[in-house]
C-alpha atoms as a PDB file:
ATOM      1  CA  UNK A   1      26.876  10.504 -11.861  1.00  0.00           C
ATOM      2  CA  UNK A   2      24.867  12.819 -10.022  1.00  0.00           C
ATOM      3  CA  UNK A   3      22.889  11.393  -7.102  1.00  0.00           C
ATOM      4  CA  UNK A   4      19.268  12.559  -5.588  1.00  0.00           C
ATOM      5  CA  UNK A   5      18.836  15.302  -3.640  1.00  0.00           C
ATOM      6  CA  UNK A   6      16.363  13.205  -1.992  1.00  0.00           C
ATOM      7  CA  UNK A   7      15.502   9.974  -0.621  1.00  0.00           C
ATOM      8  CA  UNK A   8      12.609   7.793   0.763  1.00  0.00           C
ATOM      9  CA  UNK A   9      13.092   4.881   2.645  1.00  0.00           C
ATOM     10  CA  UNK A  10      10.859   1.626   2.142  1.00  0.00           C
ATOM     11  CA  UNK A  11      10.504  -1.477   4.034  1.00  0.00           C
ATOM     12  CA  UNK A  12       9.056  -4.305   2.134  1.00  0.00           C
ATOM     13  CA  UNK A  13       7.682  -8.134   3.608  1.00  0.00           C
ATOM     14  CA  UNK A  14      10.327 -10.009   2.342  1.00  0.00           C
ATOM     15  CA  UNK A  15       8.570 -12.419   0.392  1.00  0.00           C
ATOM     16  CA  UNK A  16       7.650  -9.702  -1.382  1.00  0.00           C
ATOM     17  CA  UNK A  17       8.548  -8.577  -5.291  1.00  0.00           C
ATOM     18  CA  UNK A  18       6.093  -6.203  -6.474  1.00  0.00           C
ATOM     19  CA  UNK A  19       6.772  -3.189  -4.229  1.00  0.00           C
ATOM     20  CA  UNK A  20      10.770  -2.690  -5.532  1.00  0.00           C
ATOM     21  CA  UNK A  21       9.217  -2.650  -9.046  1.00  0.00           C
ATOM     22  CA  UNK A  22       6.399  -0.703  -8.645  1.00  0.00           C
ATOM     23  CA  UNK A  23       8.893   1.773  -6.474  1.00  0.00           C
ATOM     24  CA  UNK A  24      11.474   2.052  -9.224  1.00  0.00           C
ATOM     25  CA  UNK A  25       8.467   2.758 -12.273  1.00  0.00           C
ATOM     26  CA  UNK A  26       7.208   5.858  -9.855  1.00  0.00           C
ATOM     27  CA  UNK A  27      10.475   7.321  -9.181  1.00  0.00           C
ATOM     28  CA  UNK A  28      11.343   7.813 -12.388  1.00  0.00           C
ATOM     29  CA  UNK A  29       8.715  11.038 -12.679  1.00  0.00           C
ATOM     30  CA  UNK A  30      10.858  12.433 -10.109  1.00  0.00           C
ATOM     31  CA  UNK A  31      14.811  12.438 -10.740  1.00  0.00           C
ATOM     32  CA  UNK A  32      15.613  13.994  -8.078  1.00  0.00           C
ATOM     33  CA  UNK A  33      13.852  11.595  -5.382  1.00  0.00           C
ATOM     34  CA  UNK A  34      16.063   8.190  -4.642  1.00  0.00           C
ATOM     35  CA  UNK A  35      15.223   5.331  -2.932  1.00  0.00           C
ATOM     36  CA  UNK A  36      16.409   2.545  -0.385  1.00  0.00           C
ATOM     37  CA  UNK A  37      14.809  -0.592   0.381  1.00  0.00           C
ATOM     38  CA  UNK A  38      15.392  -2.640   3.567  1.00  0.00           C
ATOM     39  CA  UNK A  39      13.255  -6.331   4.458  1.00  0.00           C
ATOM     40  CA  UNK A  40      11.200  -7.793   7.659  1.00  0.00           C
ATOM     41  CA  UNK A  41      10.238 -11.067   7.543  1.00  0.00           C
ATOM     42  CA  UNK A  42       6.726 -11.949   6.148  1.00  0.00           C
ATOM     43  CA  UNK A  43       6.611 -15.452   3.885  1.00  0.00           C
ATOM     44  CA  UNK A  44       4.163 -18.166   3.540  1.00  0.00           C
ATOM     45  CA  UNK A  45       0.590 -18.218   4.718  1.00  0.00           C
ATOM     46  CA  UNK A  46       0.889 -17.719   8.063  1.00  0.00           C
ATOM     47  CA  UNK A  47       1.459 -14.657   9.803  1.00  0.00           C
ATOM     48  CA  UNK A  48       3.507 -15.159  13.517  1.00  0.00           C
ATOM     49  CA  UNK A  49       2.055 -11.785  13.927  1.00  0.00           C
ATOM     50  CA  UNK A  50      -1.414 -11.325  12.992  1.00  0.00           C
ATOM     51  CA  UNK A  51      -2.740  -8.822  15.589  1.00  0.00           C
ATOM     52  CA  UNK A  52       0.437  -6.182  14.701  1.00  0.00           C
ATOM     53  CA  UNK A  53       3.428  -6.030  13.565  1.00  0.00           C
ATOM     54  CA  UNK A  54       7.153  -7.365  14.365  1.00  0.00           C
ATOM     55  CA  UNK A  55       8.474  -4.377  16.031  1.00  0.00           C
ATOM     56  CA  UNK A  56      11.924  -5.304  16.981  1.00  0.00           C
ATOM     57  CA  UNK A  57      12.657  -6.143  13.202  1.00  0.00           C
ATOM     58  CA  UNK A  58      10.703  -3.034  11.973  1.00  0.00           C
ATOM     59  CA  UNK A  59      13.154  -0.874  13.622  1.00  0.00           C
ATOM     60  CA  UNK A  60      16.051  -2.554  13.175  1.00  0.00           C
ATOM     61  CA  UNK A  61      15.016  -2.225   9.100  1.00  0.00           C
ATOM     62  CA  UNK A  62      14.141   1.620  10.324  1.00  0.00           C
ATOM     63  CA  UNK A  63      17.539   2.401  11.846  1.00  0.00           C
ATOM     64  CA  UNK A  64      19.396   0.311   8.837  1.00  0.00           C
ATOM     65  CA  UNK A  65      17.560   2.602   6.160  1.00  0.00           C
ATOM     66  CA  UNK A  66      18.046   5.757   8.381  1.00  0.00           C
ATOM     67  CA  UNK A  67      21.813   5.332   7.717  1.00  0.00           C
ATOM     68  CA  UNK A  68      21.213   6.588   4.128  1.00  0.00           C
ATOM     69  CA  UNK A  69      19.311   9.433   5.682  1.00  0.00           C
ATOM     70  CA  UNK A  70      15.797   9.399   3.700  1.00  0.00           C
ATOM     71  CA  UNK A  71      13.514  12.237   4.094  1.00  0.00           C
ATOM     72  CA  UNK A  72      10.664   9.623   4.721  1.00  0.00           C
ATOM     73  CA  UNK A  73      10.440   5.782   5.342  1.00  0.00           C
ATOM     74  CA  UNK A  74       7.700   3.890   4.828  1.00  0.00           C
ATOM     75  CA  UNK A  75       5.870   0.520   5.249  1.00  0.00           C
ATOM     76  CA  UNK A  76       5.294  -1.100   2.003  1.00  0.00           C
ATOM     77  CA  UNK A  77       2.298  -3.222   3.840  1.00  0.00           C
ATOM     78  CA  UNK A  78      -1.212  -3.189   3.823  1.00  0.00           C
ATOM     79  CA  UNK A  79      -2.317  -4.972   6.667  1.00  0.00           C
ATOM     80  CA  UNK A  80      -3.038  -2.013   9.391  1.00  0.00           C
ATOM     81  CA  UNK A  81      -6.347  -1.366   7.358  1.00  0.00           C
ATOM     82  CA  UNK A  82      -7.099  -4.947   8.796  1.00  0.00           C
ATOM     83  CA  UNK A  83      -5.529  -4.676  12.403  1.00  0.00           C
ATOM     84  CA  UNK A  84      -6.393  -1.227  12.831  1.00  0.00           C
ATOM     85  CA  UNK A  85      -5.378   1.983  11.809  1.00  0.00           C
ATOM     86  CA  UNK A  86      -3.813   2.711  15.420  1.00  0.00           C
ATOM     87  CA  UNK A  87      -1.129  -0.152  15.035  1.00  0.00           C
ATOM     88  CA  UNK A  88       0.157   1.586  12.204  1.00  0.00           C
ATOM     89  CA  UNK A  89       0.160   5.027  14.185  1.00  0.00           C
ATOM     90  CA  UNK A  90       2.094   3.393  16.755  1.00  0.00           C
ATOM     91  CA  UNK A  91       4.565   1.654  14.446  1.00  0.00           C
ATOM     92  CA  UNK A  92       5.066   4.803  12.899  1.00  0.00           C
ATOM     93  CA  UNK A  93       5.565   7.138  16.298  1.00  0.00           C
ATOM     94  CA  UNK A  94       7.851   4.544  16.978  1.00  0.00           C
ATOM     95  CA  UNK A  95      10.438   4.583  13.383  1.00  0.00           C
ATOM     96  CA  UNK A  96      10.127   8.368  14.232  1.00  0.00           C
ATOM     97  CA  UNK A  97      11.861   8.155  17.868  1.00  0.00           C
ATOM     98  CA  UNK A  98      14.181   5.369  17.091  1.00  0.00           C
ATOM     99  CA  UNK A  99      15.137   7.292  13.508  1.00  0.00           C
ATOM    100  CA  UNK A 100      14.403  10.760  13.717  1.00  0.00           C
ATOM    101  CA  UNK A 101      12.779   9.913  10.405  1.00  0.00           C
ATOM    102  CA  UNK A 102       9.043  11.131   9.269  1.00  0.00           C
ATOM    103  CA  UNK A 103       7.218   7.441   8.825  1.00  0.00           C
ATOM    104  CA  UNK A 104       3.965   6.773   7.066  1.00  0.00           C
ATOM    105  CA  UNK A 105       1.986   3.958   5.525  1.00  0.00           C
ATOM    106  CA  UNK A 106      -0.489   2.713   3.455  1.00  0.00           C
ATOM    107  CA  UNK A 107      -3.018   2.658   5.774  1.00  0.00           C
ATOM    108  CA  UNK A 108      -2.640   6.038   7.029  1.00  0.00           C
ATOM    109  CA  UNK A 109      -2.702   7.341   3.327  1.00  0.00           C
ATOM    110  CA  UNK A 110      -5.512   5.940   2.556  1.00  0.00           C
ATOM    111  CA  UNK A 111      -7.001   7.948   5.576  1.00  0.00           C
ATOM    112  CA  UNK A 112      -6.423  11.175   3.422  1.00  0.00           C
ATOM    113  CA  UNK A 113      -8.483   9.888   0.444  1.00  0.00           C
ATOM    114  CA  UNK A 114     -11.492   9.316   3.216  1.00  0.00           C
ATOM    115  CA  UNK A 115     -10.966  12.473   4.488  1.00  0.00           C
ATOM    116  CA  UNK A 116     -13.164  12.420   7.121  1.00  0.00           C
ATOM    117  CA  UNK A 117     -16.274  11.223   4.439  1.00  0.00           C
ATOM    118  CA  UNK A 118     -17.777   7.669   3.504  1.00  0.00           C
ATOM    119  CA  UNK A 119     -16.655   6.510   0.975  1.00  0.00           C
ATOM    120  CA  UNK A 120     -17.787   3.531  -1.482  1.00  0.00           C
ATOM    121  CA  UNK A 121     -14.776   1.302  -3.101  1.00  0.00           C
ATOM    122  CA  UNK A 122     -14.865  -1.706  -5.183  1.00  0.00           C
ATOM    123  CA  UNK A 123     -12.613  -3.794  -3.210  1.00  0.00           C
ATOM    124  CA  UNK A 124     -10.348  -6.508  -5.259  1.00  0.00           C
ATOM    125  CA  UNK A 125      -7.223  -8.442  -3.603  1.00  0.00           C
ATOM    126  CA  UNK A 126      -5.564 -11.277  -3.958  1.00  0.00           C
ATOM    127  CA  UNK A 127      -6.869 -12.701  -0.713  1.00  0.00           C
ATOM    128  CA  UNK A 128      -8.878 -15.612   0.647  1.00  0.00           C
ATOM    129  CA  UNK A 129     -12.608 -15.242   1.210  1.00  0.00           C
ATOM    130  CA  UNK A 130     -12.214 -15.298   5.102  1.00  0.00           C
ATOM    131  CA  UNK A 131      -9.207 -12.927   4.407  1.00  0.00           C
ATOM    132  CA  UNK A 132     -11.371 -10.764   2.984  1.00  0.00           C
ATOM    133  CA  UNK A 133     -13.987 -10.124   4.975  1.00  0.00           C
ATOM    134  CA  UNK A 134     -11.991  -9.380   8.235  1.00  0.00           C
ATOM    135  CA  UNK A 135     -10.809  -6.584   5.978  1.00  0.00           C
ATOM    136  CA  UNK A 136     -13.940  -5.055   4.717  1.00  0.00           C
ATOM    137  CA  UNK A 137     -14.695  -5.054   8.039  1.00  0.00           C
ATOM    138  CA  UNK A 138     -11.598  -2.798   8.784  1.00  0.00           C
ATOM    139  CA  UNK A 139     -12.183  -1.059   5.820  1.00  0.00           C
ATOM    140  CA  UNK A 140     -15.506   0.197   7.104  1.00  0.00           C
ATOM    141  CA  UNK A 141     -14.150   1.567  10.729  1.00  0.00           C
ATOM    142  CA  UNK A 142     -11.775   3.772   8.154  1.00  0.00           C
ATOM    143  CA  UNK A 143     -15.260   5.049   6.608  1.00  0.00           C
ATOM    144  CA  UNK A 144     -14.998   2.909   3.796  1.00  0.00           C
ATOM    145  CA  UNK A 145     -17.906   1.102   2.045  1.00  0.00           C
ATOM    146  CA  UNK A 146     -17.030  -2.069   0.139  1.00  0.00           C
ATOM    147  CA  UNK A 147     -19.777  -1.593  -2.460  1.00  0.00           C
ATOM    148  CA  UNK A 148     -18.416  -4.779  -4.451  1.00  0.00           C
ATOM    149  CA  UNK A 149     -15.892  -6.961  -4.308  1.00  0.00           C
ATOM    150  CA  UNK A 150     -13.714  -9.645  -5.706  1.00  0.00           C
ATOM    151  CA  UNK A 151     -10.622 -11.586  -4.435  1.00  0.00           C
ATOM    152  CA  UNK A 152      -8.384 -14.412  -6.061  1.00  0.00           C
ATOM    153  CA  UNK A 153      -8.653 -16.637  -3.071  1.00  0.00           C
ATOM    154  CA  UNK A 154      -4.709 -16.384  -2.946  1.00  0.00           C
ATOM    155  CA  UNK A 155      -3.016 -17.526   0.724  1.00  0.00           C
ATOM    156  CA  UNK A 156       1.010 -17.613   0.373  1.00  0.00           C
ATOM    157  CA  UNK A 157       2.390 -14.314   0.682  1.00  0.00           C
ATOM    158  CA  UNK A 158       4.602 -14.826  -2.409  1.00  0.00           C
ATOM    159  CA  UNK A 159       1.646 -15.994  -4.625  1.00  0.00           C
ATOM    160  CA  UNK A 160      -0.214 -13.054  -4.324  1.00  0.00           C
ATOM    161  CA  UNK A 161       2.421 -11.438  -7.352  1.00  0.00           C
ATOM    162  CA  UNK A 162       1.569 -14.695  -9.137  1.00  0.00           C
ATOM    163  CA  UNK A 163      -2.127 -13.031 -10.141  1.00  0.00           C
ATOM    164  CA  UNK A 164      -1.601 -12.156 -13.666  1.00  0.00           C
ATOM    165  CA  UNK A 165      -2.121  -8.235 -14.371  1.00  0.00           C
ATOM    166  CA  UNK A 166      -5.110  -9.282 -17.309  1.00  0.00           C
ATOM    167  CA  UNK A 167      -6.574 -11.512 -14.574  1.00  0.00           C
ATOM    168  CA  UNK A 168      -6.493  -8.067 -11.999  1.00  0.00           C
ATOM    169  CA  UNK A 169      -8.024  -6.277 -14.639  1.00  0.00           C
ATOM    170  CA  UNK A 170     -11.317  -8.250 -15.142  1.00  0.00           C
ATOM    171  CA  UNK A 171     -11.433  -8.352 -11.425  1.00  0.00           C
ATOM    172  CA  UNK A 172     -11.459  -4.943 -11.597  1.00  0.00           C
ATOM    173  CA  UNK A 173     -13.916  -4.544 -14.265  1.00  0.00           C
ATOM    174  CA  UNK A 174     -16.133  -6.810 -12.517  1.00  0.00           C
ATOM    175  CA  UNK A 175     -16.314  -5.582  -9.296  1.00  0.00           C
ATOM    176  CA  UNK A 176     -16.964  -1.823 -10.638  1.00  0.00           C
ATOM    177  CA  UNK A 177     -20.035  -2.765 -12.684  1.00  0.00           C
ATOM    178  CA  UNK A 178     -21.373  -4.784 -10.180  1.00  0.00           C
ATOM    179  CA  UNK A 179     -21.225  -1.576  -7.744  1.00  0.00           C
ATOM    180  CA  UNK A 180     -23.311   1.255  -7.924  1.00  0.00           C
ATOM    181  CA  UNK A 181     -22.178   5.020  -6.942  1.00  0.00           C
ATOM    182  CA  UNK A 182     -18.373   4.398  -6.488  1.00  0.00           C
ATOM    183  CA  UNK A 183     -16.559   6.668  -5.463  1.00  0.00           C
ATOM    184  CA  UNK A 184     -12.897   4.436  -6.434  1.00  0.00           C
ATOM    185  CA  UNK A 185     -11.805   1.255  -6.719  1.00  0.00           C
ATOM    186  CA  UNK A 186      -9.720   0.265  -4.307  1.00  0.00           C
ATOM    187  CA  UNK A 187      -7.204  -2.521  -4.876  1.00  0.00           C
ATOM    188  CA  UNK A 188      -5.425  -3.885  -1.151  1.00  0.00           C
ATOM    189  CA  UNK A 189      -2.272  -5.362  -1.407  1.00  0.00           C
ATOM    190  CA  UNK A 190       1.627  -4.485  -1.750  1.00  0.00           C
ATOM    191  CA  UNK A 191       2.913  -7.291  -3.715  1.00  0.00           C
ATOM    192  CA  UNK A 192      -0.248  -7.056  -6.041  1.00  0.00           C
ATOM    193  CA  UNK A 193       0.799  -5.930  -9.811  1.00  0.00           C
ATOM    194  CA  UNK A 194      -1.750  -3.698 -10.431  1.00  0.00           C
ATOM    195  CA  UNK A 195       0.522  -0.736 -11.519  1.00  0.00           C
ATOM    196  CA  UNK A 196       0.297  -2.224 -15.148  1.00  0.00           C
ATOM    197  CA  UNK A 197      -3.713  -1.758 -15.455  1.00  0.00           C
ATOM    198  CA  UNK A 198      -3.958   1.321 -13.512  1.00  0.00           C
ATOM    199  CA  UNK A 199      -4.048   3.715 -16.576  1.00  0.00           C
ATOM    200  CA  UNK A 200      -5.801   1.612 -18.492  1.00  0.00           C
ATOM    201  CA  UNK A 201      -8.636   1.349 -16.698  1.00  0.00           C
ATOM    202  CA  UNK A 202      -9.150   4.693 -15.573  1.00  0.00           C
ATOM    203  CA  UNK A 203      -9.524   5.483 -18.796  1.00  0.00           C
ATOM    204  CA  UNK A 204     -12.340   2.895 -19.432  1.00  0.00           C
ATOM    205  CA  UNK A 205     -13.884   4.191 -16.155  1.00  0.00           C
ATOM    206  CA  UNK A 206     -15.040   7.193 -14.489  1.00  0.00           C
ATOM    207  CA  UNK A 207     -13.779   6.853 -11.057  1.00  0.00           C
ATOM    208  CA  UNK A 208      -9.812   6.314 -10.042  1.00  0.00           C
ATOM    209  CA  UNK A 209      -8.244   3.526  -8.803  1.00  0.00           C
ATOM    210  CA  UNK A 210      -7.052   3.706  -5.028  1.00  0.00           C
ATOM    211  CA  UNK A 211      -4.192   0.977  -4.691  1.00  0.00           C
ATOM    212  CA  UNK A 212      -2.293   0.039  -1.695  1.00  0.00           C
ATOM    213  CA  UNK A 213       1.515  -0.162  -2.968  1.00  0.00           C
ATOM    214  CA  UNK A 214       1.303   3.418  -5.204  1.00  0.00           C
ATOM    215  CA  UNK A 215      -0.742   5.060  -2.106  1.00  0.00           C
ATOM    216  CA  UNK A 216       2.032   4.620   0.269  1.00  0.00           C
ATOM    217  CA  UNK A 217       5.150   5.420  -2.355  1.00  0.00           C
ATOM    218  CA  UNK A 218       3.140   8.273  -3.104  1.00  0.00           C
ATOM    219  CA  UNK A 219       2.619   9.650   0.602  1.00  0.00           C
ATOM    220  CA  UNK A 220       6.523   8.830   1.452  1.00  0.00           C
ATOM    221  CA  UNK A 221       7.523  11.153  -1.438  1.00  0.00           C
ATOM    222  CA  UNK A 222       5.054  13.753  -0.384  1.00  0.00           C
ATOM    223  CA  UNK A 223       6.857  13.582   3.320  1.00  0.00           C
ATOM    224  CA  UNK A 224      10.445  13.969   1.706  1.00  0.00           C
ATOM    225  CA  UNK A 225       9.144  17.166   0.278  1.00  0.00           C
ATOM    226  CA  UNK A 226       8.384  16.201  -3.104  1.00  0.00           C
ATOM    227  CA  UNK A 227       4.502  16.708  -4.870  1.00  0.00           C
ATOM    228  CA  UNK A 228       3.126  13.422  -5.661  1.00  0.00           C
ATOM    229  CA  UNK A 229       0.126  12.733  -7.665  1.00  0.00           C
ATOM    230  CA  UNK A 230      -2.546  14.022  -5.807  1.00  0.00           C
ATOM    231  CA  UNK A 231      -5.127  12.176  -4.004  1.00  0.00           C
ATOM    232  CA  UNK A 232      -8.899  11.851  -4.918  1.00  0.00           C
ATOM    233  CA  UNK A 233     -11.183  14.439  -3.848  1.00  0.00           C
END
């Protein structure tokens, strides 16, 4: 068996069970990239830290996956386009001192596709309403729009996987006919299985969809030195 010449490093929520799948389907356009998974805790509907993040077991995870030496690590989570783009910075800076390891996330590739522009999404997520609308609200200090939107109304952590892929789909659908000059659509959650209708609907659709789970994958593989799909201009 030959092994990768390459690895990234990914730490999930641990009620979560969409990233690990949606991490193996990607790798497998690029051989020669492996990866390594490591857990915080994150379960249920309530978050014991809803202002940031759980640093002492994000770096423990950090230092655990840094063993394997990845080229990259990142933070299979979506929440620092909520709590603020500078949390994730900081978390980041901080796997980087404690690892010596290049650390990204989500949130901070999804600063790429704004690129400095406004930009107007078609938001969908499993989340509650009141969920939701704290993060459009973080979505628009990013530069981001939420033209339209649609959520499942989904609270337990774990549940959020439970929203079927069809059911995403329509969601989907709806929210980008209801908007009007979209630039993407832009689905916000890692344990969300929208990897299945991705394709699909970008080729019913003129625009690309923007999703939280692939967007990060895709920026750690870019950091280990590897071209990823590219982002939207």
């Amino acid at each position: 068996m030959s092994l990768p010449r390459c690895a990234i490093g990914v730490i999930t929520p641990s009620a979560n069970v969409v990233v690990e799948w949606t991490a193996i389907r990607l790798l497998s356009r690029f051989p020669d990239v492996g990866v390594q998974f490591a857990r915080v805790p994150l379960r249920g509907a309530v978050d014991p830290f809803p202002l940031g993040y759980d640093t002492a077991a994000m770096l423990e995870a950090a230092r655990l996956l840094a063993d394997a030496r990845p080229q990259a690590i990142v933070w299979a989570g979506s929440k620092g386009a909520l709590i603020g783009i500078e949390k994730d910075e900081t978390l980041c800076a901080a796997i980087k001192q404690a690892t010596g390891v290049e650390a990204t996330t989500p949130t901070l590739a999804l600063r790429e596709v704004v690129a400095g522009r406004a930009r107007r999404a078609a938001l969908v997520t499993p989340y509650t309403q009141a969920y939701q609308m704290r993060l459009i609200e973080g979505l628009q200090r990013l530069g981001i729009v939420c033209a339209s939107e649609r959520h499942a109304g989904v609270a337990d952590n774990l549940a959020y996987a439970d929203v079927e892929p069809q059911a995403i789909a329509a969601m989907m659908r709806e929210a980008a006919h209801e908007a009007v000059n979209l630039d993407f659509v832009l689905t916000w959650c890692t344990n969300f299985a929208v990897a299945d209708v991705v394709e699909a609907f970008e080729r019913e659709f003129p625009f690309p969809v923007v999703d939280a789970t692939l967007l990060g994958l895709n920026q750690a593989i870019g950091l280990a030195g590897r071209v990823g799909a590219e982002l939207i201009s």
